[in-house]
N, C-alpha and C. Protein backbone atom coordinates (compact mmCIF):
# COMPACT_ATOMS: atom_id res chain seq x y z
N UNK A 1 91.08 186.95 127.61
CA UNK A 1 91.37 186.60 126.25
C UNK A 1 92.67 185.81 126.18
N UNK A 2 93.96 186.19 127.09
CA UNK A 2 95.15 185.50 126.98
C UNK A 2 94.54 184.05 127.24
N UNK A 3 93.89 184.44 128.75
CA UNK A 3 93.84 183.04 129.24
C UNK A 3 93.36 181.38 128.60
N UNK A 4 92.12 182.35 127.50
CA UNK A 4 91.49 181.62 126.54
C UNK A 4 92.17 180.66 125.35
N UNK A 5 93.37 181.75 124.84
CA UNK A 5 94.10 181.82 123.89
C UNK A 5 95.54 180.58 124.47
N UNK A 6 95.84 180.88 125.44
CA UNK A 6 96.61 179.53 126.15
C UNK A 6 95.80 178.47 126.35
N UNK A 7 94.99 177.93 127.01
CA UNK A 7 94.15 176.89 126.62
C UNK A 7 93.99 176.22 125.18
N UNK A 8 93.65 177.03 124.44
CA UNK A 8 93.29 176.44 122.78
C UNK A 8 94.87 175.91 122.37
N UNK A 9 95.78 177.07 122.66
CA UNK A 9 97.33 176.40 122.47
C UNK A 9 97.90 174.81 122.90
N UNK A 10 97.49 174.70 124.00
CA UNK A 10 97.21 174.02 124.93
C UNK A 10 96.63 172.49 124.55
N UNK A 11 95.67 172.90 124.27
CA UNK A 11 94.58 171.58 123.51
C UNK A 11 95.23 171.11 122.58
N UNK A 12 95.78 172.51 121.47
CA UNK A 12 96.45 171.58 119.88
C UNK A 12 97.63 171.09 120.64
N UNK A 13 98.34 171.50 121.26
CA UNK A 13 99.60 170.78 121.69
C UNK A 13 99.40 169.16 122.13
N UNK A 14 98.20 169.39 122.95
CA UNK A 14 98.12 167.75 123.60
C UNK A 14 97.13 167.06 122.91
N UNK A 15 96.34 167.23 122.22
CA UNK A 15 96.20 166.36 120.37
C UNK A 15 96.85 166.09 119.57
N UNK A 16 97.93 167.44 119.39
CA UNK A 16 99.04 166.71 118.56
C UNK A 16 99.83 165.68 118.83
N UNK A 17 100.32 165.69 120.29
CA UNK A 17 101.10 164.79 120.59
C UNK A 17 100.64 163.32 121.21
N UNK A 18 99.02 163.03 121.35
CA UNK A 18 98.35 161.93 121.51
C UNK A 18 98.54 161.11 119.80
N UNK A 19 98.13 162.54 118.78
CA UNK A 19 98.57 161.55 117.14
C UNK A 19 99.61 161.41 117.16
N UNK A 20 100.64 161.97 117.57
CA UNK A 20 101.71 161.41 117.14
C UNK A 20 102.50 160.03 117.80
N UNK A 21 102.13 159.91 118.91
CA UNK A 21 102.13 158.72 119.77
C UNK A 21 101.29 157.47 119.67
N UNK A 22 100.11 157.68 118.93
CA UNK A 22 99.21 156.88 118.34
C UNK A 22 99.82 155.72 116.86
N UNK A 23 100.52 157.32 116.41
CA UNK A 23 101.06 157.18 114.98
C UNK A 23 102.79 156.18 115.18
N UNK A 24 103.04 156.37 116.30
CA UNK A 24 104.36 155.95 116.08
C UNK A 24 104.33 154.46 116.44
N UNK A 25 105.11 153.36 116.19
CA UNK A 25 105.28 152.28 116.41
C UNK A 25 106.55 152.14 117.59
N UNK A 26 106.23 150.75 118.15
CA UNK A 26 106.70 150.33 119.69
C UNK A 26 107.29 149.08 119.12
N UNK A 27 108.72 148.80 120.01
CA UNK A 27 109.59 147.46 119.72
C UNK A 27 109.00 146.49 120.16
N UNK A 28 107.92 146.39 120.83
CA UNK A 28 107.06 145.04 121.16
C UNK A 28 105.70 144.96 119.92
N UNK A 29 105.51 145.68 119.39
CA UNK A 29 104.62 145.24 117.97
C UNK A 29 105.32 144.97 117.05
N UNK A 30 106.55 145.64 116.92
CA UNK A 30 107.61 144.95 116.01
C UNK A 30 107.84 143.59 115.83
N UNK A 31 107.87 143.21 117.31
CA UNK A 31 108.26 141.62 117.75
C UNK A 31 107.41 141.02 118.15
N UNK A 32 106.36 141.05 117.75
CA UNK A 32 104.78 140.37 118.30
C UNK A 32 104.75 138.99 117.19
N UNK A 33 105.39 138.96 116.23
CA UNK A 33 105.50 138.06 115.50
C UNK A 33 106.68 136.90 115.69
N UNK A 34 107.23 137.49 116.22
CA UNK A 34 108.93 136.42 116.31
C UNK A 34 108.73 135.29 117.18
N UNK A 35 108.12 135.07 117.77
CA UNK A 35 107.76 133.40 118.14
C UNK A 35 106.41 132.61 117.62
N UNK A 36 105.98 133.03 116.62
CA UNK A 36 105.19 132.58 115.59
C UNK A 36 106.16 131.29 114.59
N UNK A 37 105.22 130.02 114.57
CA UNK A 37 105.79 129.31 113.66
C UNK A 37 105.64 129.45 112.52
N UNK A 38 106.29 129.11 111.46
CA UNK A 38 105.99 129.02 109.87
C UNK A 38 104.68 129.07 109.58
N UNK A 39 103.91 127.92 110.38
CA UNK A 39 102.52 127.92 109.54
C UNK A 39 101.60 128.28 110.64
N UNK A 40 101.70 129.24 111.57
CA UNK A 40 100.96 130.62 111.75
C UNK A 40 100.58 130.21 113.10
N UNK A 41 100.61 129.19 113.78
CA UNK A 41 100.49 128.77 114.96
C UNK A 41 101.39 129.45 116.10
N UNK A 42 101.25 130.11 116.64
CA UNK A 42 101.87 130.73 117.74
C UNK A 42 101.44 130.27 119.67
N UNK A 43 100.88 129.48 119.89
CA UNK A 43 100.38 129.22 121.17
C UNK A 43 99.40 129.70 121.81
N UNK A 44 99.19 130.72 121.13
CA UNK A 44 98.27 131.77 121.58
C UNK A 44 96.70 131.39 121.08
N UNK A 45 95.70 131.47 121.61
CA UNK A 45 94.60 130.63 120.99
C UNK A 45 93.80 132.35 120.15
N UNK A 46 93.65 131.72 118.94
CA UNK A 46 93.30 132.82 117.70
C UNK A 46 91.63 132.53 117.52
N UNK A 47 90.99 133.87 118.07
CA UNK A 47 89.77 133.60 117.72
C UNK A 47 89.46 134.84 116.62
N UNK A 48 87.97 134.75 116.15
CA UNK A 48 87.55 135.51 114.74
C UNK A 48 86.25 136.09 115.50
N UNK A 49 85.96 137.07 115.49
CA UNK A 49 84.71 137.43 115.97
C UNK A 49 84.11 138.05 115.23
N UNK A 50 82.56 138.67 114.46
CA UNK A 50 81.34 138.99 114.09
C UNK A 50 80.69 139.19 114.31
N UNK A 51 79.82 140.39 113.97
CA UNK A 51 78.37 140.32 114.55
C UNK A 51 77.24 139.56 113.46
N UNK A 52 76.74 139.02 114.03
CA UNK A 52 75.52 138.52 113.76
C UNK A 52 74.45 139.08 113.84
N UNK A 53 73.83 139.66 114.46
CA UNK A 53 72.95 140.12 115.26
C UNK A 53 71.64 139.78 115.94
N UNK A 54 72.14 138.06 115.72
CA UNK A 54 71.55 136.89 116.57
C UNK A 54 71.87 135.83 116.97
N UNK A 55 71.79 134.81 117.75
CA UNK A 55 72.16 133.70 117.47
C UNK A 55 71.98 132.80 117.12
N UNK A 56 72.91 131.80 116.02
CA UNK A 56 72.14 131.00 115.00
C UNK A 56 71.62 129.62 115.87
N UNK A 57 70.31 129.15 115.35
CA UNK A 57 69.68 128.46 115.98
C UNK A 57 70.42 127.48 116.20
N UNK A 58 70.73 126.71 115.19
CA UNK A 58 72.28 125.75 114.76
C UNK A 58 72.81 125.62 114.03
N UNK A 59 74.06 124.73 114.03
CA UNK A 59 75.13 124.48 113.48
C UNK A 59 74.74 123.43 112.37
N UNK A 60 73.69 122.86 112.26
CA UNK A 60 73.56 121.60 111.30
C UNK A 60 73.34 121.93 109.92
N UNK A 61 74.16 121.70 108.92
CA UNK A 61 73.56 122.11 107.46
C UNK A 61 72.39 121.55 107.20
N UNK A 62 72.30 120.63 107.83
CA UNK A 62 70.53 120.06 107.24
C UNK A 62 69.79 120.51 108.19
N UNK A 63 70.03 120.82 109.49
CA UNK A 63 68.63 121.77 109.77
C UNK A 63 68.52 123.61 109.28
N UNK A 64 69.64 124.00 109.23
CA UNK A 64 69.43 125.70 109.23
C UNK A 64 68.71 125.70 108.07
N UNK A 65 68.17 126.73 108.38
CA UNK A 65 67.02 127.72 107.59
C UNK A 65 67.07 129.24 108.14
N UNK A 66 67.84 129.77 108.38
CA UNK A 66 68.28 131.17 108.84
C UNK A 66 69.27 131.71 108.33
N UNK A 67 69.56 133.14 108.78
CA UNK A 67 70.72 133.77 107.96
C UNK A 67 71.50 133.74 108.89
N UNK A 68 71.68 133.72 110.22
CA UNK A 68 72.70 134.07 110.87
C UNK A 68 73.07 132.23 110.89
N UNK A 69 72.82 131.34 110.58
CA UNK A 69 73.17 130.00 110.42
C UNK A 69 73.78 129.89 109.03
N UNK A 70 73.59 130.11 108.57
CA UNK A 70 73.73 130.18 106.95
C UNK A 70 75.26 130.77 107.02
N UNK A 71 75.31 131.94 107.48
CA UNK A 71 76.39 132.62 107.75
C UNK A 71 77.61 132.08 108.48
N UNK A 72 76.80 131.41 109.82
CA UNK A 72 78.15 130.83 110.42
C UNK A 72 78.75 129.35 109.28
N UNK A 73 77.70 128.72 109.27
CA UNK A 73 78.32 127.48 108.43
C UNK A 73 78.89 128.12 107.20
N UNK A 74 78.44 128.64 106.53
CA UNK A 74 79.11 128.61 105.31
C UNK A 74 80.82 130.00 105.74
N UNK A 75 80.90 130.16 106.92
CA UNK A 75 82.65 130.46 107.52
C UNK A 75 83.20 129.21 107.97
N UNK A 76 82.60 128.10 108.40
CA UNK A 76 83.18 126.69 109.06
C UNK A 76 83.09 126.23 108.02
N UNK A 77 82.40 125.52 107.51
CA UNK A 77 82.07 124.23 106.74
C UNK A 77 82.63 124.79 104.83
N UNK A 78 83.49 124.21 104.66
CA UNK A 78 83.69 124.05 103.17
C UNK A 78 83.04 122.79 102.30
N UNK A 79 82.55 123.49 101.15
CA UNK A 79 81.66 122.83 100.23
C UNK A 79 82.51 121.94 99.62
N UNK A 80 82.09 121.42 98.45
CA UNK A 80 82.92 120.43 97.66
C UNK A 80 83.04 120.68 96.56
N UNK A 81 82.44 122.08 96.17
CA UNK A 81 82.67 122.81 95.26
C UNK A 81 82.40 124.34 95.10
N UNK A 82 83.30 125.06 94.81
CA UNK A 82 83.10 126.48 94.94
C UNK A 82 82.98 127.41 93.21
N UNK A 83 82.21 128.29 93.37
CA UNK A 83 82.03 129.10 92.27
C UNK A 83 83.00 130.65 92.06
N UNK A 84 83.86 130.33 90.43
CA UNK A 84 84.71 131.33 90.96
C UNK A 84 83.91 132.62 90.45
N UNK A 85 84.93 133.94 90.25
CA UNK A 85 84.37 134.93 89.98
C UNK A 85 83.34 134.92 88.04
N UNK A 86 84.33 134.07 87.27
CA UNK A 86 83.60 134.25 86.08
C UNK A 86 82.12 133.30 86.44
N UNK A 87 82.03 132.51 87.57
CA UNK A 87 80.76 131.61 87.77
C UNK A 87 81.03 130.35 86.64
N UNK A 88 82.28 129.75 87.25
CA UNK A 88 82.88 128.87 86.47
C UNK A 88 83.00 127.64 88.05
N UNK A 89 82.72 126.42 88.17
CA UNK A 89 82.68 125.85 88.89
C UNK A 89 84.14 125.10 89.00
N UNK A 90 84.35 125.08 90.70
CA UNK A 90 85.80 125.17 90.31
C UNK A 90 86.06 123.95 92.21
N UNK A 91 86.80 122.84 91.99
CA UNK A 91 86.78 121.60 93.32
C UNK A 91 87.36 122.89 94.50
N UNK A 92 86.56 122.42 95.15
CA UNK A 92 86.78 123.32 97.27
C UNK A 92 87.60 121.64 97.74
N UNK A 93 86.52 120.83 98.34
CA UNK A 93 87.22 120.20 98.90
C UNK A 93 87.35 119.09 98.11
N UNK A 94 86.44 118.82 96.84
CA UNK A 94 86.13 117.51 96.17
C UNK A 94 87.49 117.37 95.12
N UNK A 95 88.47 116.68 95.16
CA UNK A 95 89.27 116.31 94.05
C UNK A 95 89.37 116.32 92.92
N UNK A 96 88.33 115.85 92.56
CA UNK A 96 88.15 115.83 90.91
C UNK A 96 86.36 115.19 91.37
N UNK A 97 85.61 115.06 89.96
CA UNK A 97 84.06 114.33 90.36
C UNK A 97 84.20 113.62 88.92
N UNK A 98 83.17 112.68 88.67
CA UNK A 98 82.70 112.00 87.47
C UNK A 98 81.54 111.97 87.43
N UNK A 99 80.98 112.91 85.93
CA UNK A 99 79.52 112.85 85.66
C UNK A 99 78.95 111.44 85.35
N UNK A 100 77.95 110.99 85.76
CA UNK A 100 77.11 110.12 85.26
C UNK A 100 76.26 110.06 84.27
N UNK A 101 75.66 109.40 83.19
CA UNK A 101 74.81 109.56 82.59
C UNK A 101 73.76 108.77 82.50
């Protein structure tokens, strides 16, 4: 029963102290930012990853017809016009436009 009873002691001790080491912060995450330039470029090549859970056939807005295409382009490719939350149409990349009549 002791022996049992030291073990379980044992366990919370070295869980506790894995969270608390988990929990604490290190002077190199502190400074993981300090040779970062102003506009976010650091040297370091920044990728974005996702699952899909396929791969999109392609990249072409005029050929896709899929969702996992659909998906990647519309993260790359900006429209020329975007819809805001009230569903008020609002210029992405287009400047200004002129209706025709």
């Amino acid at each position: 029963m002791r022996k049992k009873s030291i073990l379980v002691l044992l366990s919370l001790v070295l869980a506790f102290s894995a969270l608390l080491s988990a929990c604490g912060s290190s002077s190199d995450s502190a400074k993981s930012n300090d040779g970062a330039s102003p506009n976010g470029a650091s040297g370091k090549p920044q990728e974005f990853s996702f699952n899909l859970g396929s791969e999109p056939p392609t990249l072409d807005p005029a050929l896709s017809q899929d969702a996992p295409s659909f998906t990647v382009i519309g993260a790359i490719f900006e429209g020329l016009t975007r819809v805001d939350k009230d569903n008020n149409i609002q210029p992405a990349a287009a400047e200004s436009w002129d209706i025709s009549e």
